[in-house]
C-alpha atoms as a PDB file:
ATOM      1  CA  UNK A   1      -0.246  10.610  16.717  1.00  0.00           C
ATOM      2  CA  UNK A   2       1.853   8.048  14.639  1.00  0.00           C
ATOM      3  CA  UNK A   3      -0.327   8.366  11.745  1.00  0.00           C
ATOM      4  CA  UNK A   4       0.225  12.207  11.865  1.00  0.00           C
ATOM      5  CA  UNK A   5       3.738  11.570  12.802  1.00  0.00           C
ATOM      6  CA  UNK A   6       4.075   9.558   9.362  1.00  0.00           C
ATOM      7  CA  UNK A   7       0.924  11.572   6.957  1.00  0.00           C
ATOM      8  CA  UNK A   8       0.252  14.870   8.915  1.00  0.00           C
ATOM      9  CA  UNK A   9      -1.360  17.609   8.221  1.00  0.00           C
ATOM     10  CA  UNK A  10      -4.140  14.889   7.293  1.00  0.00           C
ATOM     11  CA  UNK A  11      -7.908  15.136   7.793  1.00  0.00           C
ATOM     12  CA  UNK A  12     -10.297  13.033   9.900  1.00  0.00           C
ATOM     13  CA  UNK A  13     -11.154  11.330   6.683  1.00  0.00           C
ATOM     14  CA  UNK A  14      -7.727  10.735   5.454  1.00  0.00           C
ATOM     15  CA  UNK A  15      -7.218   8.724   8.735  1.00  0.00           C
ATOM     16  CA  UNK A  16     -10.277   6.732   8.299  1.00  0.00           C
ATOM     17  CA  UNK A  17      -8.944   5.860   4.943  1.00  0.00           C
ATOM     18  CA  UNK A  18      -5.860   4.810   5.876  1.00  0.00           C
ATOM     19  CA  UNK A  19      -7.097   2.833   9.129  1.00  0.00           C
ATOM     20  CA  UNK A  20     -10.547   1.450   7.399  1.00  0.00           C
ATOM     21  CA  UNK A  21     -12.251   2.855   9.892  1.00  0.00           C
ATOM     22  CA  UNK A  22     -15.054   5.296  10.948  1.00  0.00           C
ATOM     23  CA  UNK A  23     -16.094   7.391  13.126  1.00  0.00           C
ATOM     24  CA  UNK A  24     -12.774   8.774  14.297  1.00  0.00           C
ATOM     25  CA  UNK A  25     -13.755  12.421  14.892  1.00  0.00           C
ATOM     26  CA  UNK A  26     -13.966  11.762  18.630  1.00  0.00           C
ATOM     27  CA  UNK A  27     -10.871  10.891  18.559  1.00  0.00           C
ATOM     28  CA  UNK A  28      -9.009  13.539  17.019  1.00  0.00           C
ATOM     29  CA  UNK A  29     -11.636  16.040  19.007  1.00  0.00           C
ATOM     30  CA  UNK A  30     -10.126  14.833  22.214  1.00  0.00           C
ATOM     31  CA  UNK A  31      -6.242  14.953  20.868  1.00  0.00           C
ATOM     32  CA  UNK A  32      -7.153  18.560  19.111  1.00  0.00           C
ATOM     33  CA  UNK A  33      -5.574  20.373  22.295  1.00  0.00           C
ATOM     34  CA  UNK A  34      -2.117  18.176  21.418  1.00  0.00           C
ATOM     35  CA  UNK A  35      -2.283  19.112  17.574  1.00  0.00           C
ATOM     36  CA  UNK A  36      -1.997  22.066  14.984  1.00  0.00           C
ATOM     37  CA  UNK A  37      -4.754  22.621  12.605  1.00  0.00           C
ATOM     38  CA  UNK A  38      -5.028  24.176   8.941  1.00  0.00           C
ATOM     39  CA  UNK A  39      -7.723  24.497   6.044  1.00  0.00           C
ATOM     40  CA  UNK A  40      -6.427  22.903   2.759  1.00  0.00           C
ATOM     41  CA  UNK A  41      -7.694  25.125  -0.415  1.00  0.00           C
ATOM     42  CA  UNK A  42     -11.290  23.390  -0.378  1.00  0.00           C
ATOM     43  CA  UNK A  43     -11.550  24.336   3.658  1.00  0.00           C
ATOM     44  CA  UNK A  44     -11.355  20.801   4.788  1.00  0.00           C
ATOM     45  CA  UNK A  45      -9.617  20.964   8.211  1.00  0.00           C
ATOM     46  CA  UNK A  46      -6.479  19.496   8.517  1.00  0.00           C
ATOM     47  CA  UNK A  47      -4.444  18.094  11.774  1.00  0.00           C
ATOM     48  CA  UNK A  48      -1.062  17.850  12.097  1.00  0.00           C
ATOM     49  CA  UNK A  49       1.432  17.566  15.562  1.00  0.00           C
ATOM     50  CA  UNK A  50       2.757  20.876  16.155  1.00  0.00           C
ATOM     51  CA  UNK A  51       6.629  20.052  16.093  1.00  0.00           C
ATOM     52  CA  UNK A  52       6.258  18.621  13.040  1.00  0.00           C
ATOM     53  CA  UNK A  53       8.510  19.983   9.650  1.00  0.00           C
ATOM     54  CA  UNK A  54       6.918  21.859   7.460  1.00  0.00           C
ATOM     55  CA  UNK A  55       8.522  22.766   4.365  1.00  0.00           C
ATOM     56  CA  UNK A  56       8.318  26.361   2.862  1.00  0.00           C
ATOM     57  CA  UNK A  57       5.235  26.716  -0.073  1.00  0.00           C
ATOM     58  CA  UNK A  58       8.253  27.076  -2.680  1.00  0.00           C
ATOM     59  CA  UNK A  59      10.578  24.383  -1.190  1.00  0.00           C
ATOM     60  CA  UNK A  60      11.056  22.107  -4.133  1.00  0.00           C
ATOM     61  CA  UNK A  61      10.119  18.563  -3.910  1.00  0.00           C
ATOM     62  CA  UNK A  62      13.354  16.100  -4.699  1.00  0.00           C
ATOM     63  CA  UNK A  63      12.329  13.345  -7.121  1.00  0.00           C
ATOM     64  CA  UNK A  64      11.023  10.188  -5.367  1.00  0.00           C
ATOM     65  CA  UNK A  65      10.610   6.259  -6.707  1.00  0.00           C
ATOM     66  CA  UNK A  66       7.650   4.917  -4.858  1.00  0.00           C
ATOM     67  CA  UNK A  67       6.890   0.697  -4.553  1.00  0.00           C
ATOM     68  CA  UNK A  68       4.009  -0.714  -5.200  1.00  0.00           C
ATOM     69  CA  UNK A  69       0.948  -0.260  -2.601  1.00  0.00           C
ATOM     70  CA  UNK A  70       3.042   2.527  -1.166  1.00  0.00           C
ATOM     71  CA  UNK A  71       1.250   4.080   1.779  1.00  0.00           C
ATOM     72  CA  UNK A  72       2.252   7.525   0.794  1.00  0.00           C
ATOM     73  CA  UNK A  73      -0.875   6.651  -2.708  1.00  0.00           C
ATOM     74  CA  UNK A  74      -2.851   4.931  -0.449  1.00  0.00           C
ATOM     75  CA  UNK A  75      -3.322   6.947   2.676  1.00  0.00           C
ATOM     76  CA  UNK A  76      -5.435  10.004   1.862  1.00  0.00           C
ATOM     77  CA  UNK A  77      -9.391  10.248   1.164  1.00  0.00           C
ATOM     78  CA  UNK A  78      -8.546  13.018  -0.937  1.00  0.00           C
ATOM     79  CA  UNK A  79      -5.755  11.570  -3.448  1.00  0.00           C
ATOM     80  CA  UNK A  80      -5.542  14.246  -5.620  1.00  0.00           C
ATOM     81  CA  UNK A  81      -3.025  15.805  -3.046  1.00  0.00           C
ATOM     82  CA  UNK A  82      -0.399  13.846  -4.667  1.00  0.00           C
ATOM     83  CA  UNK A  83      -2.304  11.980  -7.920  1.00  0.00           C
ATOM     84  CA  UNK A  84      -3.339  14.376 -10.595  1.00  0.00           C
ATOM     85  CA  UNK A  85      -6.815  13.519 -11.565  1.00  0.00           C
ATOM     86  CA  UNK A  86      -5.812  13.296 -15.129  1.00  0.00           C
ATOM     87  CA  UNK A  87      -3.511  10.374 -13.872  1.00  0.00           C
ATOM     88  CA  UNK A  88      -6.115   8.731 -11.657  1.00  0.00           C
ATOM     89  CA  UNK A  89      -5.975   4.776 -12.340  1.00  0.00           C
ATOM     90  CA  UNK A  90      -2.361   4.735 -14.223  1.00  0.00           C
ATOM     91  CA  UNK A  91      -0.161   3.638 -11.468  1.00  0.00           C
ATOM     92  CA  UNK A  92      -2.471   0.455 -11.339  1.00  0.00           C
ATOM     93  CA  UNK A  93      -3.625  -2.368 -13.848  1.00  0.00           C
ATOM     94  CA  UNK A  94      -6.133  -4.783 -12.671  1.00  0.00           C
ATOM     95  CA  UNK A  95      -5.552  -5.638  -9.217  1.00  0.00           C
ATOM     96  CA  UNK A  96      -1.779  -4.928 -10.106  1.00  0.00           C
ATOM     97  CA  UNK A  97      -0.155  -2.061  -8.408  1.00  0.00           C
ATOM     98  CA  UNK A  98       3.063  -0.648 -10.887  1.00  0.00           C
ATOM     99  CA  UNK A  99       6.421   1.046  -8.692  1.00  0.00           C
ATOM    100  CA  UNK A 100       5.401   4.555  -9.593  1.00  0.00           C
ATOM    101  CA  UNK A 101       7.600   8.181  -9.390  1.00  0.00           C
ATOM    102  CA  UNK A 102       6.649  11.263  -8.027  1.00  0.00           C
ATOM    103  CA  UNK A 103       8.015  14.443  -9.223  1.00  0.00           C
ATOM    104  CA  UNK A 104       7.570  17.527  -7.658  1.00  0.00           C
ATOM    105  CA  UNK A 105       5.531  15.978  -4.988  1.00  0.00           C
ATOM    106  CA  UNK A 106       3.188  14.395  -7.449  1.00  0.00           C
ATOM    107  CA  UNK A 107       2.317  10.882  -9.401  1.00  0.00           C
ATOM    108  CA  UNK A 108       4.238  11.107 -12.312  1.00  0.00           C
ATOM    109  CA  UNK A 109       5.233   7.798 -13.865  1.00  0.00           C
ATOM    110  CA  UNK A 110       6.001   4.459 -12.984  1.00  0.00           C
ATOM    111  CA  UNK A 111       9.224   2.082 -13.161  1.00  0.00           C
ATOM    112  CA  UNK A 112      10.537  -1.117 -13.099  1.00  0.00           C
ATOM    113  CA  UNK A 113      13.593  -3.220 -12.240  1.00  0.00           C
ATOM    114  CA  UNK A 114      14.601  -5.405 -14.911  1.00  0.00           C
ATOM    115  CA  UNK A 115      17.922  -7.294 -14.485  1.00  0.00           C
ATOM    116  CA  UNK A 116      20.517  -4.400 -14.655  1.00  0.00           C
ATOM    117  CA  UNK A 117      17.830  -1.691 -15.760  1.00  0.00           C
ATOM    118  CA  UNK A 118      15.750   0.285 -14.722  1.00  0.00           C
ATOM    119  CA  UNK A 119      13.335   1.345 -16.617  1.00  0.00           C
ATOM    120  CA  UNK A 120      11.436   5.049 -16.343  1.00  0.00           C
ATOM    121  CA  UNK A 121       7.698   5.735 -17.755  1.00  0.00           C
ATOM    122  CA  UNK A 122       6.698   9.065 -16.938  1.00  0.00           C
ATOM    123  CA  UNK A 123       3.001   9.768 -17.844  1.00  0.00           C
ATOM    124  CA  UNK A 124       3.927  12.811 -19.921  1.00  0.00           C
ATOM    125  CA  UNK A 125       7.658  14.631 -20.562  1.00  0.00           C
ATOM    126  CA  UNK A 126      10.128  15.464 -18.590  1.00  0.00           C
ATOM    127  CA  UNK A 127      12.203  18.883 -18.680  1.00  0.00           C
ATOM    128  CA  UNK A 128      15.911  17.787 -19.058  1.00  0.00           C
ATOM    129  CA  UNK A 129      16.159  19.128 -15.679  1.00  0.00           C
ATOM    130  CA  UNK A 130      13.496  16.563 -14.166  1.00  0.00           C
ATOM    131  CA  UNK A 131      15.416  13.907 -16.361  1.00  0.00           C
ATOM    132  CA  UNK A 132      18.662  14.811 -14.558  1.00  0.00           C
ATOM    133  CA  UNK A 133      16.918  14.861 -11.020  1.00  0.00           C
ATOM    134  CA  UNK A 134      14.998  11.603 -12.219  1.00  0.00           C
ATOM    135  CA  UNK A 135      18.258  10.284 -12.849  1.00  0.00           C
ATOM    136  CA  UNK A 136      20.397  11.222  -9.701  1.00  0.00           C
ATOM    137  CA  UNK A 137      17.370  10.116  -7.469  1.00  0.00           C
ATOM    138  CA  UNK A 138      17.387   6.875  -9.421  1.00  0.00           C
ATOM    139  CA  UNK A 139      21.093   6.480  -8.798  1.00  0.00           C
ATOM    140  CA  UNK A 140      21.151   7.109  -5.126  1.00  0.00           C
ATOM    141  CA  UNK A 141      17.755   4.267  -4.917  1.00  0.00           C
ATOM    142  CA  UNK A 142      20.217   1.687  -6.593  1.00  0.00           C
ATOM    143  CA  UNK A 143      23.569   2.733  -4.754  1.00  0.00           C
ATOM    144  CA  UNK A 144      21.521   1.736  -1.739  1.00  0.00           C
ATOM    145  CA  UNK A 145      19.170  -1.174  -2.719  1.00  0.00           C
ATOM    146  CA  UNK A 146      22.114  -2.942  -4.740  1.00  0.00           C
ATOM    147  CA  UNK A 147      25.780  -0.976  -3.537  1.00  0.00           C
ATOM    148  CA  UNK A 148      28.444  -1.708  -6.465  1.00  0.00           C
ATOM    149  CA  UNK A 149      26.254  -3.618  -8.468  1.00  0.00           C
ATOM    150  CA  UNK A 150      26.162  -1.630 -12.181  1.00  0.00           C
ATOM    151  CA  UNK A 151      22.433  -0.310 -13.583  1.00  0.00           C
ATOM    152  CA  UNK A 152      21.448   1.278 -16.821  1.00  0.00           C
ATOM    153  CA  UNK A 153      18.866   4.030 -16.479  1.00  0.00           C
ATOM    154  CA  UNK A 154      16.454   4.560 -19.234  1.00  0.00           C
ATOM    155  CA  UNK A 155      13.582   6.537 -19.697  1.00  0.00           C
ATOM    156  CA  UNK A 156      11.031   4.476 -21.657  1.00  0.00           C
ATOM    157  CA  UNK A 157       7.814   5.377 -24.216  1.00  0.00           C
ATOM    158  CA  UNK A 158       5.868   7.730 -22.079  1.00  0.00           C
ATOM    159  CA  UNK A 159       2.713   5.709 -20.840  1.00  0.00           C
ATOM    160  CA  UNK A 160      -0.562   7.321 -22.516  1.00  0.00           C
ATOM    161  CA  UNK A 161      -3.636   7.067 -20.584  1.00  0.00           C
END
């Protein structure tokens, strides 16, 4: 229920993923009376608790700076949900995980914290308007990681894959 609580509507597979471990159908079989279900757009079924928010289809997605090994990347067996295939890999180098953005709900770039700058690589452009979202988000993350401490905000060379 936690795990729902934190990744819902997920599938039995999404759990496993997150948990590393199998097997785990009984388990949502017996808490299915306790939960909402859905079909994503492939027909995989999907649990979620039935109190839980769910956002209109159109309700925009605010800008988001993720850390590295953030749960959020980790915790589905189907990441496509929120990493574009075509950007599969790019939020990681080696055994190195990079800070990474989402915009619009999806992997979009990564960041970094460099003494008073942060620095913002999105993996392709950004409309002026994303820019200015990027930006607000960026300040609000910094108001509240570092309050009254100054920070530049640039966007850096988009990263090519």
């Amino acid at each position: 229920m936690r795990y729902l609580a934190a990744f819902g509507p997920a599938s039995v597979k999404d759990m496993q993923t997150w948990a590393g471990l199998t097997r785990l159908r009984d388990a949502f079989e017996r808490l299915r009376p306790r939960l909402r279900t859905f079909r994503d757009e492939n027909g995989v079924e999907l649990f979620d608790l039935p109190d839980a928010s769910r956002p209109a289809e159109d309700t925009p997605a605010p800008p988001r700076f993720l850390p590295e090994f953030d749960n959020l990347l980790l915790s589905h067996a189907d990441r496509t949900r929120v990493v574009p295939k075509e950007y599969w890999g790019r939020s990681w180098q080696g055994n190195q995980a990079y800070c990474t953005l989402l915009v619009d709900g999806f992997l979009a770039g990564v960041w970094k914290l460099t003494g008073d700058t942060l620095v913002v690589q999105p993996f392709d452009r950004l409309t002026k308007a994303q820019q200015k979202d990027v930006t607000a988000e960026a300040q609000r993350m910094l108001a509240t990681l570092h309050p009254g401490t100054p920070y530049d905000i640039r966007f850096g060379t988009v990263v090519g894959g």
